[in-house]
Protein backbone atom coordinates (compact mmCIF):
# COMPACT_ATOMS: atom_id res chain seq x y z
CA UNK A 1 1.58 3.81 19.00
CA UNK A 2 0.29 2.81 15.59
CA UNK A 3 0.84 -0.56 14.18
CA UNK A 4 0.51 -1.36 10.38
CA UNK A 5 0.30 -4.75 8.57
CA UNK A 6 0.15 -5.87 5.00
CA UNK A 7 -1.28 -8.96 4.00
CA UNK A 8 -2.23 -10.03 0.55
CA UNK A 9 0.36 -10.97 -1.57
CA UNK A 10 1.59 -13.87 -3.00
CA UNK A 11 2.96 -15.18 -6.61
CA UNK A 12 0.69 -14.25 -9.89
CA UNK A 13 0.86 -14.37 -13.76
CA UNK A 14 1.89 -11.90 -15.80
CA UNK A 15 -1.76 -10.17 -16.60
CA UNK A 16 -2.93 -11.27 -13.05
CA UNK A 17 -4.63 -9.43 -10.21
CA UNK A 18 -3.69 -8.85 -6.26
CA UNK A 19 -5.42 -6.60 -3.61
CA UNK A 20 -3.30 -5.93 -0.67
CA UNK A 21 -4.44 -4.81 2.53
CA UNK A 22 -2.91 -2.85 5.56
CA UNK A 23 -4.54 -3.00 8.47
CA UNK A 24 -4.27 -0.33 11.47
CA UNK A 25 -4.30 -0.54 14.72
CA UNK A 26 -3.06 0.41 18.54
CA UNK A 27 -3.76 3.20 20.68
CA UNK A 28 -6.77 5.60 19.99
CA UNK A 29 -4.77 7.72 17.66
CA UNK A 30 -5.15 4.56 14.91
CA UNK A 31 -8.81 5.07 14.83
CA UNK A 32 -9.86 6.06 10.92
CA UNK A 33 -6.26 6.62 10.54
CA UNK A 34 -7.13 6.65 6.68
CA UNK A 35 -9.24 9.20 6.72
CA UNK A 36 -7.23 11.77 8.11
CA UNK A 37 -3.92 11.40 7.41
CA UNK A 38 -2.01 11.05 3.84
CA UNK A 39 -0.95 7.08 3.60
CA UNK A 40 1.11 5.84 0.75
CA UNK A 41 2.02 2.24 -0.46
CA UNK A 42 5.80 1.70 -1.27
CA UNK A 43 7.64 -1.56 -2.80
CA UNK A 44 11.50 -2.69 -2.74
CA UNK A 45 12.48 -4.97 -5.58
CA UNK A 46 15.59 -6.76 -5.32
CA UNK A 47 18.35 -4.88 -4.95
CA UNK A 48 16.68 -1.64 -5.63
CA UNK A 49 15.77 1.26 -3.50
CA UNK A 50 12.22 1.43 -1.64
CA UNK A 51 10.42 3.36 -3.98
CA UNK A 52 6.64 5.51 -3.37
CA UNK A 53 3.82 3.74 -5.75
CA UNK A 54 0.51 4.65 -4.30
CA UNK A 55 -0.60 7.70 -1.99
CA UNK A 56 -4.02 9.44 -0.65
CA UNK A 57 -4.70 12.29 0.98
CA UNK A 58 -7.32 12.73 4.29
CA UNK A 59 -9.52 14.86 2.01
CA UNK A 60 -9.37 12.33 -1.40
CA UNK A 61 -7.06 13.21 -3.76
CA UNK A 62 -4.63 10.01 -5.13
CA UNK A 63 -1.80 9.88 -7.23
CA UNK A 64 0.15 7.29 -8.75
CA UNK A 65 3.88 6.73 -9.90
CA UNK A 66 3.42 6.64 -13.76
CA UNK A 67 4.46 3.53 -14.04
CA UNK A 68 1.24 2.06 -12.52
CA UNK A 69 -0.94 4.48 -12.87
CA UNK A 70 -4.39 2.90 -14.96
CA UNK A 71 -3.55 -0.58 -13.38
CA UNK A 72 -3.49 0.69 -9.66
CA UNK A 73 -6.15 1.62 -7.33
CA UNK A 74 -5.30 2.97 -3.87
CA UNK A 75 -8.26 3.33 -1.24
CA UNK A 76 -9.34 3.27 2.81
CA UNK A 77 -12.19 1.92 4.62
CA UNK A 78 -12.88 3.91 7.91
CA UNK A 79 -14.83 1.31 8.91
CA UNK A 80 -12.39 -1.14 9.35
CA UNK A 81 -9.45 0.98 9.09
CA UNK A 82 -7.93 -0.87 6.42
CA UNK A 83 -5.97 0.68 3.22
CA UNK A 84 -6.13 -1.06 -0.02
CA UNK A 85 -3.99 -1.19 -2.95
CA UNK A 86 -6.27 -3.08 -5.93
CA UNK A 87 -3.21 -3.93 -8.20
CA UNK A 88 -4.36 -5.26 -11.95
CA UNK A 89 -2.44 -6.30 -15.14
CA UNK A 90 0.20 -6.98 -13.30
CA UNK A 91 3.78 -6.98 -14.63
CA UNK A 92 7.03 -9.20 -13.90
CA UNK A 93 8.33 -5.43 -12.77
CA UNK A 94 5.47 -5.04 -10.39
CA UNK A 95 7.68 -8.07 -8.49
CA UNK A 96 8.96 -6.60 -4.93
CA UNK A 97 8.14 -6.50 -1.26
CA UNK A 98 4.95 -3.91 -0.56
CA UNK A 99 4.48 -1.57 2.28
CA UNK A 100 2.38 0.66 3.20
CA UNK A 101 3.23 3.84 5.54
CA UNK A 102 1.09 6.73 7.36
CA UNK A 103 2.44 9.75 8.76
CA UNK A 104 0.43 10.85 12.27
CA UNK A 105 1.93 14.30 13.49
CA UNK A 106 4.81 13.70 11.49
CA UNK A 107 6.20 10.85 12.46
CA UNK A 108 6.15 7.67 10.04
CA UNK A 109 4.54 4.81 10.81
CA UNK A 110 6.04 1.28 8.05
CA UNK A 111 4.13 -1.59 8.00
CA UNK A 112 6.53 -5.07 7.55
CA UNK A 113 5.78 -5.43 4.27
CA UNK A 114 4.12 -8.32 2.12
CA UNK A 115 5.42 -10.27 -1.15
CA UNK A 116 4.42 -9.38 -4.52
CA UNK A 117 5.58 -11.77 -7.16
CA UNK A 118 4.72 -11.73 -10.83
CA UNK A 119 5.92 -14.59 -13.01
CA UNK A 120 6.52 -13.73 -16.69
């Protein structure tokens, strides 16, 4: 069993910065669970559906919902099996709670989520 948790949000300007982290651990099967499986960061707003943001693949490649792509930066340290989501210019939009999810042998593994709020 794999557990997730996001920690650093909290309440910025419009035009300010956040990094959040998701941490990984549990059995054996968390070690550099970055590096080899494809992890994504997802946010709920108020009243809105969860929606994908952020994802990267064991071998590299990222991609980004258009909507914050050039003002977020997704990436994994093995070392510390930790995910990262460097989130700049940020946007009164951007406001909603962040997770961040791995799939291991198909089954998903959610974090509980952290706060993101961005006052205009």
């Amino acid at each position: 069993q794999v557990q997730l948790v996001e920690s650093g949000g909290g309440l910025v300007q419009t035009g300010g910065s956040l990094r959040l982290s998701c941490g990984a651990s549990g059995t054996a099967s968390s070690s550099n669970v970055f590096s080899v499986n494809t992890a994504k960061w997802f946010r709920q707003a108020p009243g809105k559906q969860r929606e994908w943001v952020a994802l990267m693949t064991p071998h590299g490649p990222t991609n980004y919902r258009e909507s914050v792509r050039g003002r977020f930066t997704i990436s994994a340290d093995s070392t510390s099996n930790t995910m990262y989501l460097e989130m700049n210019n940020l946007k009164p939009e951007d406001t909603a709670v962040y997770y961040c999810k791995v799939e291991i042998n198909m089954k998903p593994y959610w974090g509980p989520g952290t706060q993101v709020s961005v006052s205009s």
